[in-house]
N, C-alpha and C. Protein backbone atom coordinates (compact mmCIF):
# COMPACT_ATOMS: atom_id res chain seq x y z
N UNK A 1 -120.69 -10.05 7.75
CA UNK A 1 -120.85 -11.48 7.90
C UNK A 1 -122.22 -11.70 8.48
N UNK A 2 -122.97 -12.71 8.09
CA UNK A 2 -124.25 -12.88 8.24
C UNK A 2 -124.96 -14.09 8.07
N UNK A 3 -126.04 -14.27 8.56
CA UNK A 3 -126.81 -15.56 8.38
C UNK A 3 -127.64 -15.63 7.11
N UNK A 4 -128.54 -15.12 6.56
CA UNK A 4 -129.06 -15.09 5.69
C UNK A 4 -128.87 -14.27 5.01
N UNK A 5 -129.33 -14.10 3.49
CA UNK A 5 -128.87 -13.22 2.17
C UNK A 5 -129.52 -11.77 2.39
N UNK A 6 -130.64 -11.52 3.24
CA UNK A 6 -131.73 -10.81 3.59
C UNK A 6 -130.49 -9.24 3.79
N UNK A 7 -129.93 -9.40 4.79
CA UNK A 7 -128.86 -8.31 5.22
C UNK A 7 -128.46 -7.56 4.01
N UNK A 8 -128.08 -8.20 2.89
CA UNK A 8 -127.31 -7.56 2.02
C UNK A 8 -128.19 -6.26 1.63
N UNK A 9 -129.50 -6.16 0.71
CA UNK A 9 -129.79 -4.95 0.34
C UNK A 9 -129.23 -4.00 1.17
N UNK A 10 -129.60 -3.84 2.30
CA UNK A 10 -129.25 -2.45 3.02
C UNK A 10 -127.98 -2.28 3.29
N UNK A 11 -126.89 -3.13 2.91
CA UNK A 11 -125.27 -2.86 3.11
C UNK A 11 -125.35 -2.39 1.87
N UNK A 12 -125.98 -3.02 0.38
CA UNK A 12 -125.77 -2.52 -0.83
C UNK A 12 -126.33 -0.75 -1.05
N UNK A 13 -127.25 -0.53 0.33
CA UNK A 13 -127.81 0.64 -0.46
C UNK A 13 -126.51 1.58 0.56
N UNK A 14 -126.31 1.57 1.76
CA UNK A 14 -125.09 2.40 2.61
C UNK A 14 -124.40 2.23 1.83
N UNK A 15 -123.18 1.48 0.92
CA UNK A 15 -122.27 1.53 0.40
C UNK A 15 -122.12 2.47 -1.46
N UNK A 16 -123.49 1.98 -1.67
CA UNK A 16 -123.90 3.14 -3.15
C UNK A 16 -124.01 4.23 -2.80
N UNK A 17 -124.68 4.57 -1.51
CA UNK A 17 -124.84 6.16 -1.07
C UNK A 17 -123.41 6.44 -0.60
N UNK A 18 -122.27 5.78 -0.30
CA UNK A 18 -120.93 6.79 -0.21
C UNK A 18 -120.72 6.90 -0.74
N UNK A 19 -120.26 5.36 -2.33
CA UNK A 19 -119.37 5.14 -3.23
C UNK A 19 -120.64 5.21 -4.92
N UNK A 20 -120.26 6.63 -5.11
CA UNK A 20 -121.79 6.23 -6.65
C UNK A 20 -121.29 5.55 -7.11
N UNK A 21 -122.12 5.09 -8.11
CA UNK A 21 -121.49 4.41 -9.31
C UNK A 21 -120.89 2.79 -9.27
N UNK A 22 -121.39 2.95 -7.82
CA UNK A 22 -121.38 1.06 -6.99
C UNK A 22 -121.62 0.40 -7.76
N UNK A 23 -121.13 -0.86 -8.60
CA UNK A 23 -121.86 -2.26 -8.85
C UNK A 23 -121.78 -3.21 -8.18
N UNK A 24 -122.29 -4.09 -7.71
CA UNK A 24 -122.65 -5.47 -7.39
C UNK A 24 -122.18 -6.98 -8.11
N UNK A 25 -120.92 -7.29 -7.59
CA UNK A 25 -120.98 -9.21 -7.77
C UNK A 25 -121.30 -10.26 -6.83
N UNK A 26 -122.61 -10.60 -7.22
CA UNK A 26 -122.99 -12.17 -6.98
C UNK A 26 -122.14 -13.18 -7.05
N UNK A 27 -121.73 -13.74 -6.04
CA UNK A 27 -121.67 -15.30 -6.46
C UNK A 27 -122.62 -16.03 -5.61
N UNK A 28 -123.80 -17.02 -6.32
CA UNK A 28 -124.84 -17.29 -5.49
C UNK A 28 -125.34 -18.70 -6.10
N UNK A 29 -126.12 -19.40 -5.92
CA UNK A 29 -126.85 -20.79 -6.60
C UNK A 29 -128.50 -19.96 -7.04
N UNK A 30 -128.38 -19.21 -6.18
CA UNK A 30 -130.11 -18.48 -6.62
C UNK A 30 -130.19 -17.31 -7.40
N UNK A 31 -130.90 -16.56 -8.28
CA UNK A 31 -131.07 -15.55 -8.50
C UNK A 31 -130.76 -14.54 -7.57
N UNK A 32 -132.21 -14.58 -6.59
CA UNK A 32 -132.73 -14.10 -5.44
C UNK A 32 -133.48 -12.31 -6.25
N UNK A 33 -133.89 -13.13 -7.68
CA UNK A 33 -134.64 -11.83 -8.13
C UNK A 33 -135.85 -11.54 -7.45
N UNK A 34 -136.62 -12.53 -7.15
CA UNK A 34 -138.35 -12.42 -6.89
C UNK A 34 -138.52 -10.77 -6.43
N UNK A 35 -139.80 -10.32 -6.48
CA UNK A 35 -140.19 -9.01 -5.73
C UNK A 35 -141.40 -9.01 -4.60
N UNK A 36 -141.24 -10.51 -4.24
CA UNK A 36 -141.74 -10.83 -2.69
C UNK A 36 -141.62 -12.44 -3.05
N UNK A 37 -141.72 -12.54 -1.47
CA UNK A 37 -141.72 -14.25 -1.27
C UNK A 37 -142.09 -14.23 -0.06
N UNK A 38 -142.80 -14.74 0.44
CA UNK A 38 -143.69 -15.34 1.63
C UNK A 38 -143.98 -14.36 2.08
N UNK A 39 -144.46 -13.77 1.26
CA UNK A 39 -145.54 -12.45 1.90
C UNK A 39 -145.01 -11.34 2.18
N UNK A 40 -143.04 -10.82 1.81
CA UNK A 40 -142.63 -10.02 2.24
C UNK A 40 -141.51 -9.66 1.09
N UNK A 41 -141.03 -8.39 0.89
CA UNK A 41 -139.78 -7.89 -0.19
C UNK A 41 -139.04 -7.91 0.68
N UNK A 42 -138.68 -8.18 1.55
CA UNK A 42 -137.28 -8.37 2.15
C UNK A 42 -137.02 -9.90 2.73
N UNK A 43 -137.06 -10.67 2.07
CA UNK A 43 -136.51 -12.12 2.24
C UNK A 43 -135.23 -12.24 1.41
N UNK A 44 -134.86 -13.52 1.80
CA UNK A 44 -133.66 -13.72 1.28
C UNK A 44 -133.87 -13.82 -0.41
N UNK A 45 -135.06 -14.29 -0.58
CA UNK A 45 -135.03 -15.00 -2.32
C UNK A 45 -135.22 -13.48 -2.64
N UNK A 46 -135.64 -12.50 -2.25
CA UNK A 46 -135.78 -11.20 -2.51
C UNK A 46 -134.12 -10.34 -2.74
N UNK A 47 -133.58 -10.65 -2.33
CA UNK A 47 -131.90 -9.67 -1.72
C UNK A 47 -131.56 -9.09 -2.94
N UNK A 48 -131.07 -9.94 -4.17
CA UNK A 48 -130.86 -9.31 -5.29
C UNK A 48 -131.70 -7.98 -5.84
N UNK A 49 -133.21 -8.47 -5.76
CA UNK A 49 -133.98 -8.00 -6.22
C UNK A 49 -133.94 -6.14 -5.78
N UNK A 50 -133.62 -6.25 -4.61
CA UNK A 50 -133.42 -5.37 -3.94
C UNK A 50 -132.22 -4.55 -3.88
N UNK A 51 -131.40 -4.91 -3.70
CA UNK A 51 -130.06 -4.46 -4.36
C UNK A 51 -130.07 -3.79 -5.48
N UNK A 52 -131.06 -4.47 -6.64
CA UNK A 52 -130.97 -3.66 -7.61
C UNK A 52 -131.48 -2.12 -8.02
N UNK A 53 -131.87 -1.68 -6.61
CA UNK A 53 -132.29 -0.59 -6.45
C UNK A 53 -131.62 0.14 -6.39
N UNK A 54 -130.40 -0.21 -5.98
CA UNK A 54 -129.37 0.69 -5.60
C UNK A 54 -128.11 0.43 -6.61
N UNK A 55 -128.23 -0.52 -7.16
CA UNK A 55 -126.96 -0.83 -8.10
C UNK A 55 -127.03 -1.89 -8.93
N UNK A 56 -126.61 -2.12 -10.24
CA UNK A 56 -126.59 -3.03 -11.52
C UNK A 56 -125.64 -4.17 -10.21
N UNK A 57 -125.91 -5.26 -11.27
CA UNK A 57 -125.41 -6.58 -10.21
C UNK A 57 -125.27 -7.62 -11.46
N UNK A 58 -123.57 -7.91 -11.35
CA UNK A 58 -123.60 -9.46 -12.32
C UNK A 58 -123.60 -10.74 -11.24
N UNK A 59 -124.31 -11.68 -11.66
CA UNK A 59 -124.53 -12.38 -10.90
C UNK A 59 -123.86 -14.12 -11.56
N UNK A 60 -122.85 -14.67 -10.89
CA UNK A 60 -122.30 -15.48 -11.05
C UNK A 60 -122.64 -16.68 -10.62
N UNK A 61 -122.29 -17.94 -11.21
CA UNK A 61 -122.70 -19.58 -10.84
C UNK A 61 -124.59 -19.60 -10.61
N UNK A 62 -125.08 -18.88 -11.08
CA UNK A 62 -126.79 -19.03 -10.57
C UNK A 62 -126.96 -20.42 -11.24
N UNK A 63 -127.85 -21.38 -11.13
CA UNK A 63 -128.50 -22.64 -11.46
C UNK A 63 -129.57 -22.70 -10.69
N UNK A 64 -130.12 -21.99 -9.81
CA UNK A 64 -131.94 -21.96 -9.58
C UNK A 64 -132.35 -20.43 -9.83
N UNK A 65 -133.23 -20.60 -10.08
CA UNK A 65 -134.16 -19.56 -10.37
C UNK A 65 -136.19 -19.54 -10.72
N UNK A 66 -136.56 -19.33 -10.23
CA UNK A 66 -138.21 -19.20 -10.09
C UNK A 66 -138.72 -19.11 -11.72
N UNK A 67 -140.16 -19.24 -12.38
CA UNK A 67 -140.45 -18.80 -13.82
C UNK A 67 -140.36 -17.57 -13.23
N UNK A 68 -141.06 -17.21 -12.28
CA UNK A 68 -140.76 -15.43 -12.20
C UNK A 68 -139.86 -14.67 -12.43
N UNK A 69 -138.50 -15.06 -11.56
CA UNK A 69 -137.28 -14.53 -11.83
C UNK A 69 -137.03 -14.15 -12.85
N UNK A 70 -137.02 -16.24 -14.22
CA UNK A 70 -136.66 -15.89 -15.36
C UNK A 70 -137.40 -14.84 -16.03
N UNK A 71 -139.11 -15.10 -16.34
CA UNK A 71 -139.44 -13.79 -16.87
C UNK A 71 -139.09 -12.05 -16.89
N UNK A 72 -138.68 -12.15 -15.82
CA UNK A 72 -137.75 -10.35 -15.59
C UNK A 72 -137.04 -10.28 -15.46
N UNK A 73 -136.04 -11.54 -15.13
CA UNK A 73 -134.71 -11.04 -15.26
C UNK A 73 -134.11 -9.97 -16.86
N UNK A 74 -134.11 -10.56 -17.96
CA UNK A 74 -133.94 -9.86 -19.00
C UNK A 74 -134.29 -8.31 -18.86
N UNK A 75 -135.47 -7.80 -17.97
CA UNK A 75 -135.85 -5.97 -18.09
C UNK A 75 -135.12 -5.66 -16.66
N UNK A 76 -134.20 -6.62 -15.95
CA UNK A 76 -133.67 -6.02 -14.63
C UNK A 76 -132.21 -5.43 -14.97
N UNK A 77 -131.45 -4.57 -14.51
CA UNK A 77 -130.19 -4.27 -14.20
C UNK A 77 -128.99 -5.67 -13.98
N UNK A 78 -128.86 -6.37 -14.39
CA UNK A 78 -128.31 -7.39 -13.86
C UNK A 78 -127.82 -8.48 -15.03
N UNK A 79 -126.86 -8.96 -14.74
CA UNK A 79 -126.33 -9.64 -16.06
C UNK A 79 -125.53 -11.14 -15.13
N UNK A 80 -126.39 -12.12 -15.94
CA UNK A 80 -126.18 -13.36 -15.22
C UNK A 80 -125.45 -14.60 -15.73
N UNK A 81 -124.51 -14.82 -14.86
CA UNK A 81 -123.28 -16.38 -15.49
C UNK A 81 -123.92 -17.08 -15.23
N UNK A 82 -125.06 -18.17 -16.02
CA UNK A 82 -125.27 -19.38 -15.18
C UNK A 82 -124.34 -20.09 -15.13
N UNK A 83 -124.34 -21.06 -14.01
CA UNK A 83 -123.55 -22.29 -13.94
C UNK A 83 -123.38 -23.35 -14.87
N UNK A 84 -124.41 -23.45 -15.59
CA UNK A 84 -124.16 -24.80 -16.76
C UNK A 84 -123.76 -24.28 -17.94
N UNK A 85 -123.24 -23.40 -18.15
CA UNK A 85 -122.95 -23.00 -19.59
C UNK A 85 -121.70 -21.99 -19.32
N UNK A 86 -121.40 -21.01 -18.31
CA UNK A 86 -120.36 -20.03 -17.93
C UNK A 86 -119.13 -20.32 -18.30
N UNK A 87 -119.02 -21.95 -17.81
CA UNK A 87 -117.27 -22.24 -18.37
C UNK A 87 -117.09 -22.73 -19.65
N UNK A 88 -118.05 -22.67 -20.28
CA UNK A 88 -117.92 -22.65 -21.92
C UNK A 88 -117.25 -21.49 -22.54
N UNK A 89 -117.31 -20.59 -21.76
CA UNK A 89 -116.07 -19.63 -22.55
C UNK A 89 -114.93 -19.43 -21.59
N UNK A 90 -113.75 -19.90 -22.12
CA UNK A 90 -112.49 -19.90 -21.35
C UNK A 90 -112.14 -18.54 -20.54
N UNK A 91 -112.64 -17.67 -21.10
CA UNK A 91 -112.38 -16.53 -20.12
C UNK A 91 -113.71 -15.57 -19.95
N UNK A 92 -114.43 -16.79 -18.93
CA UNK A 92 -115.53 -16.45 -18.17
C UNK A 92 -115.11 -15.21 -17.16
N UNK A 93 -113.85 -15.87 -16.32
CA UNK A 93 -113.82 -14.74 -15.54
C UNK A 93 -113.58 -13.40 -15.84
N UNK A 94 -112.71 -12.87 -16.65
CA UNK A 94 -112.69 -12.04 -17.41
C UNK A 94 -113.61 -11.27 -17.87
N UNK A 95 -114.64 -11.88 -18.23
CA UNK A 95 -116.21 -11.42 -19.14
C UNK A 95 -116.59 -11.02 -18.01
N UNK A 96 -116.87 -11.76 -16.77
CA UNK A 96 -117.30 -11.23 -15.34
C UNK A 96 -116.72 -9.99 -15.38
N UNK A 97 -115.99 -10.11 -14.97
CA UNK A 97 -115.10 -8.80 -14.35
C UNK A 97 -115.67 -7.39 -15.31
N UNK A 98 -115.06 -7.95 -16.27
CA UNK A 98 -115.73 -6.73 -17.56
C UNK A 98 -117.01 -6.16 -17.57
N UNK A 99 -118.06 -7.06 -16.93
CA UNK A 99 -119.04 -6.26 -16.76
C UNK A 99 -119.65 -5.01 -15.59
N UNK A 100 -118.49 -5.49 -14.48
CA UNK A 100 -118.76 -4.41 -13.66
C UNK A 100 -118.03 -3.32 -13.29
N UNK A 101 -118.61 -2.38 -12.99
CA UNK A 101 -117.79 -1.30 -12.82
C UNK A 101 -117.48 -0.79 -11.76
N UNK A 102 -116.54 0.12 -11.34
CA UNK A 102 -116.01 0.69 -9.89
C UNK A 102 -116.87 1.86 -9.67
N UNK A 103 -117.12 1.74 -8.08
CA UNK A 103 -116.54 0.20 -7.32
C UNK A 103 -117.09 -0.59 -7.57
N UNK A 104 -116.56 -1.77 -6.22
CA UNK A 104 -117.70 -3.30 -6.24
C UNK A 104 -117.78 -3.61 -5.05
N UNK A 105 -119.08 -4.19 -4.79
CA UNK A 105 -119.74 -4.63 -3.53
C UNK A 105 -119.61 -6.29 -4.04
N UNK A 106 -119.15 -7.31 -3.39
CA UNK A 106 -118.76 -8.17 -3.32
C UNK A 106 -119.64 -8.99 -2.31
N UNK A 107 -120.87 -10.02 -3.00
CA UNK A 107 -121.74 -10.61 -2.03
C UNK A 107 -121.82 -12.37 -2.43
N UNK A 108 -121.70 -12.61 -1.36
CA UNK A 108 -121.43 -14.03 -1.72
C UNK A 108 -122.08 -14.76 -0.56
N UNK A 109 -123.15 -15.52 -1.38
CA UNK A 109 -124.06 -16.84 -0.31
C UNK A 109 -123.13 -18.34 -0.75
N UNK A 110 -122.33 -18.74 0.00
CA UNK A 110 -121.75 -19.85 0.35
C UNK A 110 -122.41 -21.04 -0.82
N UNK A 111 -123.71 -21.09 -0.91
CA UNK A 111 -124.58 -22.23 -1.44
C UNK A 111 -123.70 -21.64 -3.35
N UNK A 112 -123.36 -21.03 -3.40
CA UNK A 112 -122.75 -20.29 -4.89
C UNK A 112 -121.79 -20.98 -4.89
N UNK A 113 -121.30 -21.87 -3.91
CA UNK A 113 -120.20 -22.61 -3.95
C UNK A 113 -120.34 -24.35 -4.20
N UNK A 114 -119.31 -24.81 -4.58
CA UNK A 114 -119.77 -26.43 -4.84
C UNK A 114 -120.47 -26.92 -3.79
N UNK A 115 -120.89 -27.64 -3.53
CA UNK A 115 -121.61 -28.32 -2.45
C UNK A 115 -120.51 -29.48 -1.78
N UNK A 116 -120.12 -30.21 -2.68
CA UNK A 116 -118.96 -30.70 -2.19
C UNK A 116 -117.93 -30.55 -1.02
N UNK A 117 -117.86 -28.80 -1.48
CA UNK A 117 -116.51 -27.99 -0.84
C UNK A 117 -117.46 -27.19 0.62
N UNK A 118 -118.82 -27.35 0.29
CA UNK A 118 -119.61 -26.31 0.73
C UNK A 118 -121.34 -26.56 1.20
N UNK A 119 -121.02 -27.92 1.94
CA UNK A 119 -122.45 -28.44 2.07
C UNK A 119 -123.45 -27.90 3.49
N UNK A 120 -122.50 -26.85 3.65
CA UNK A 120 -123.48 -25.99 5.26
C UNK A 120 -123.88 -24.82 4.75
N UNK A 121 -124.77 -25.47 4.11
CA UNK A 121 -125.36 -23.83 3.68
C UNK A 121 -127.37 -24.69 3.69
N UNK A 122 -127.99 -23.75 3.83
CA UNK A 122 -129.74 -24.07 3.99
C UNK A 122 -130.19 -24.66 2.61
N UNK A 123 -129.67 -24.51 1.50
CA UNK A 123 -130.39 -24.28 0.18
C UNK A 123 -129.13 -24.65 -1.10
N UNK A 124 -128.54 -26.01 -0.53
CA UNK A 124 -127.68 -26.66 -1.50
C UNK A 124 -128.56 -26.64 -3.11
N UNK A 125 -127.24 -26.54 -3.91
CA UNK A 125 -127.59 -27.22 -5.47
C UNK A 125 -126.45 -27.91 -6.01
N UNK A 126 -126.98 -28.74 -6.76
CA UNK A 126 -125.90 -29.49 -7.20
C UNK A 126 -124.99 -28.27 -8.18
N UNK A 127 -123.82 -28.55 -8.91
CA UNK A 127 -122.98 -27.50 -9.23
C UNK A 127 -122.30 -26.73 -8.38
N UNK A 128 -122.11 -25.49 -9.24
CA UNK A 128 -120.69 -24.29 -7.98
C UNK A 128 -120.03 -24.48 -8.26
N UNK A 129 -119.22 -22.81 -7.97
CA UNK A 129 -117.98 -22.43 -8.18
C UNK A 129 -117.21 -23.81 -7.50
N UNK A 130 -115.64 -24.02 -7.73
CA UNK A 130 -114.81 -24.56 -7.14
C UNK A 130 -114.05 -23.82 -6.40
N UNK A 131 -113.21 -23.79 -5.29
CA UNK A 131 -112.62 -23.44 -4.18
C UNK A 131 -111.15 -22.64 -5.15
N UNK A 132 -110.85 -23.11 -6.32
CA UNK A 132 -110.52 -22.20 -7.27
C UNK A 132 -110.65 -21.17 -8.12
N UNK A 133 -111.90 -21.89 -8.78
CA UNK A 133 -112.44 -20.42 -9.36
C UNK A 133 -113.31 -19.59 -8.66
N UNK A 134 -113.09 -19.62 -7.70
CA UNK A 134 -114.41 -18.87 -6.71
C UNK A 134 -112.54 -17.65 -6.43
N UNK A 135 -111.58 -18.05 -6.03
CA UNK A 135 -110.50 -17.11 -5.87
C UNK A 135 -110.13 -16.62 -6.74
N UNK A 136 -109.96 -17.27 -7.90
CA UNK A 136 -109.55 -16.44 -9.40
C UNK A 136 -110.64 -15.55 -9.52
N UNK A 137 -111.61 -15.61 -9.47
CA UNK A 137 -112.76 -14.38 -9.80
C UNK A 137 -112.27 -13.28 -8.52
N UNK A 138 -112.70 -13.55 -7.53
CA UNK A 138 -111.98 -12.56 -5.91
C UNK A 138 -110.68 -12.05 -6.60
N UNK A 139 -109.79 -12.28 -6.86
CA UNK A 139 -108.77 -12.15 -7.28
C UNK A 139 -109.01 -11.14 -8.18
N UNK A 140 -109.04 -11.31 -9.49
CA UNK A 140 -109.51 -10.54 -10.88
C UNK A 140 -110.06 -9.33 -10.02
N UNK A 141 -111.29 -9.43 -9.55
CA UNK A 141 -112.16 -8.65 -9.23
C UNK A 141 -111.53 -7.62 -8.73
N UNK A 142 -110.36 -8.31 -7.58
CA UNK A 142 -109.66 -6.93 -6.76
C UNK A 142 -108.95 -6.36 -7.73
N UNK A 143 -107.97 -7.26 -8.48
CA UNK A 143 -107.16 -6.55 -9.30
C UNK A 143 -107.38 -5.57 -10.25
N UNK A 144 -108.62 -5.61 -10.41
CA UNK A 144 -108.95 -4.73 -11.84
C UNK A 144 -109.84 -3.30 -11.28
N UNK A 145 -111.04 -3.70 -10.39
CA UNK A 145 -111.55 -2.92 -9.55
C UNK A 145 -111.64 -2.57 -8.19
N UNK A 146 -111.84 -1.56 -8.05
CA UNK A 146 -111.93 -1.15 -6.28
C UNK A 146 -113.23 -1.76 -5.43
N UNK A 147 -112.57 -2.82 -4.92
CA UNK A 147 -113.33 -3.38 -3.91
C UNK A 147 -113.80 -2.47 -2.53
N UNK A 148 -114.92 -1.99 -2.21
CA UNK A 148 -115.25 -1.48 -1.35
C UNK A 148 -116.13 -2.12 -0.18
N UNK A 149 -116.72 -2.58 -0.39
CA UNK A 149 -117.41 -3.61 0.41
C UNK A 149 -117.38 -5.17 0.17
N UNK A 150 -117.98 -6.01 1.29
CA UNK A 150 -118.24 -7.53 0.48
C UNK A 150 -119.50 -7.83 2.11
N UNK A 151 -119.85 -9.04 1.44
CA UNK A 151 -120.52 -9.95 2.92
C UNK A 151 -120.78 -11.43 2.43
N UNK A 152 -120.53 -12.05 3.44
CA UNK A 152 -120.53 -13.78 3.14
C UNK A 152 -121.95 -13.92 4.15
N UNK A 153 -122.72 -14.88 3.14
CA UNK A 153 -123.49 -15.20 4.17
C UNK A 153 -124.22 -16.42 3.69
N UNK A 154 -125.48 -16.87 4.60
CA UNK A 154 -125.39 -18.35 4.72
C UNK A 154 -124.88 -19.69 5.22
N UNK A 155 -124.21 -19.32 5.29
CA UNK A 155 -123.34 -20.69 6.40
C UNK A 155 -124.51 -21.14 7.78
N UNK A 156 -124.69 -22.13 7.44
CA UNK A 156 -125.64 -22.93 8.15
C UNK A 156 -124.66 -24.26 8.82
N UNK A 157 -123.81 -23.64 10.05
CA UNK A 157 -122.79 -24.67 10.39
C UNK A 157 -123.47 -26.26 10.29
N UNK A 158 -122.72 -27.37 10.40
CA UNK A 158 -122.84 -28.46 10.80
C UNK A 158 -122.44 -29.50 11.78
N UNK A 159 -123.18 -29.71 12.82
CA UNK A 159 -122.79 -30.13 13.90
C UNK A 159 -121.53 -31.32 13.59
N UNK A 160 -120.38 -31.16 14.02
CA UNK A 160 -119.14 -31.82 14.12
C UNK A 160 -118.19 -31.89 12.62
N UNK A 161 -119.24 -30.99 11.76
CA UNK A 161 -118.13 -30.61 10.70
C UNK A 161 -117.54 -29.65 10.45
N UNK A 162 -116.77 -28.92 10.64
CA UNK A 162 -116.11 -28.06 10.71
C UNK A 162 -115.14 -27.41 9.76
N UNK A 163 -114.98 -28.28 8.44
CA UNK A 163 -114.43 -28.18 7.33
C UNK A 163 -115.39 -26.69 6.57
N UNK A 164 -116.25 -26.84 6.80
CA UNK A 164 -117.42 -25.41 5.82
C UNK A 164 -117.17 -23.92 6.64
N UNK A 165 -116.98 -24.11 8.34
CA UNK A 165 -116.83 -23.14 9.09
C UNK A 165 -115.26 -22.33 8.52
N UNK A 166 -114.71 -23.15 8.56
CA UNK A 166 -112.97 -22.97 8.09
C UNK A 166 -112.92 -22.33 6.48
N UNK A 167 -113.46 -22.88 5.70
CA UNK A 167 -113.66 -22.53 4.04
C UNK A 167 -114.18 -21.12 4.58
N UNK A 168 -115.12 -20.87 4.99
CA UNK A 168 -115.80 -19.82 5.06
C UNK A 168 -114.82 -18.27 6.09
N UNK A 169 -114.21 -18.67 6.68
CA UNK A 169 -113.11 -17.80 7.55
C UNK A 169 -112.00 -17.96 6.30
N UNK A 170 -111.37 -19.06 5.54
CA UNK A 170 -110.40 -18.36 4.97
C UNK A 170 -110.89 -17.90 3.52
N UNK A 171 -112.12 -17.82 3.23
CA UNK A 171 -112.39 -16.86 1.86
C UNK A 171 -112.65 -15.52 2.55
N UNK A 172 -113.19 -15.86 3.55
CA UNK A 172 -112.68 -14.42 4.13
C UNK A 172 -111.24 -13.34 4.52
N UNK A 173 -110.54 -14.05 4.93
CA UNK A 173 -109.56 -13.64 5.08
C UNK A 173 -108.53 -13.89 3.31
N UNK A 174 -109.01 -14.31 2.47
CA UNK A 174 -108.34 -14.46 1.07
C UNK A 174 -109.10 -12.74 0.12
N UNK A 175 -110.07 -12.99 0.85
CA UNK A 175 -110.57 -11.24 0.31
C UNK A 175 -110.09 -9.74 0.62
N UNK A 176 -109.57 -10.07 1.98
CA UNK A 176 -109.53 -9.07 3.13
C UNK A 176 -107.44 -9.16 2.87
N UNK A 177 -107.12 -10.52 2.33
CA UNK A 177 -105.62 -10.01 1.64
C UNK A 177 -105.54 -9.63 0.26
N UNK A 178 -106.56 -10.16 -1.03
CA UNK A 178 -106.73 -9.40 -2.52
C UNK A 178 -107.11 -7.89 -1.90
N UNK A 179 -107.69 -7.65 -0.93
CA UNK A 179 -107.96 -6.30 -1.08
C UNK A 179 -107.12 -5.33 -0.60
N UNK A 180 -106.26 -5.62 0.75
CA UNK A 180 -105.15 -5.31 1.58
C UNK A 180 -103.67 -5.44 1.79
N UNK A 181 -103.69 -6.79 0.82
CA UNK A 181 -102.20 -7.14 0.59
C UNK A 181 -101.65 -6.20 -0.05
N UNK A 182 -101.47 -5.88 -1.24
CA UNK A 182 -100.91 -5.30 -2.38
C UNK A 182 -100.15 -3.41 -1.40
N UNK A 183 -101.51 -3.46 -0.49
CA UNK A 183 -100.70 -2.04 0.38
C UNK A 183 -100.15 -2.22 1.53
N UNK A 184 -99.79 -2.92 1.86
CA UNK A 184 -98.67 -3.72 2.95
C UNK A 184 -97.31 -4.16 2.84
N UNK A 185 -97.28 -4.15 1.27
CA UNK A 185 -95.78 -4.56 1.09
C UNK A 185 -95.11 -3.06 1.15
């Protein structure tokens, strides 16, 4: 759990060095392809980019992205749902899922979420997952592959709202039962 997207590379590269053969799901509003931004490769708009060092990454709900990004995304490791076109095929999630392989590192910046459901985050966009399909994908994901890691991050609380703090503790705890439930009964 974390403040900015920045953290993730280096959980993505500890978790590929136990588990080979690691892939990476995004759910995010940004790429976060760039290979620097404000003067440094380890920023947040950087995280993906970085990650991909260590592991292929599908990246879900994106709707911003830099000309840079777009220009390389196509020669990067990485295979991307945008948001304005993804639910044009009824079994988006599915296609997700299908593209990655076991395990999975599970990374999710809040702003990947509606804004609506999800307006404490630094770097709103209009669009995002819904508070549904953001669980049907979590869901799928556990069910099909071995979840080994995840990290939520972003949450930029809001003074006296408390509705984004709460969303954000129970997708946590909705991950931590797709991944744990099933061996408890």
């Amino acid at each position: 759990l974390g403040g900015e997207h920045s953290i993730t590379p280096p959980l993505v590269a500890a978790a590929a060095a136990k588990y080979p053969g690691l892939h990476v799901l995004q759910i995010d509003a940004h790429a976060d392809l760039r290979d620097s931004y404000m003067g440094t490769r380890h920023n947040h708009a950087c995280a993906m980019r970085r990650s991909l060092e260590y592991a292929p990454v599908t990246q879900v709900g994106i709707r911003s992205m830099s000309t840079e990004e777009a220009r390389q995304a196509p020669g990067l490791k990485t295979r991307i749902f945008y948001d304005h076109s993804m639910r044009q095929d009824p079994r988006w999630i599915d296609r997700v899922v299908e593209t990655l392989g076991d395990p999975v590192y599970i990374t999710i910046d809040v702003d990947g979420l509606d804004p609506a459901i999800m307006p404490a985050t630094g770097t709103p966009e209009p669009g995002g997952l819904s508070w549904y399909e953001a669980l049907t994908l979590l869901r799928a994901t556990s069910s099909i592959r071995t979840v080994r890691a995840c990290d939520v991050v972003e949450l930029s609380p809001l003074p006296g709202l408390l509705a984004p703090n709460f969303l954000c503790s129970k997708l946590i705890y909705k991950m931590l039962t797709y991944k744990y439930g099933p061996e408890l009964r």
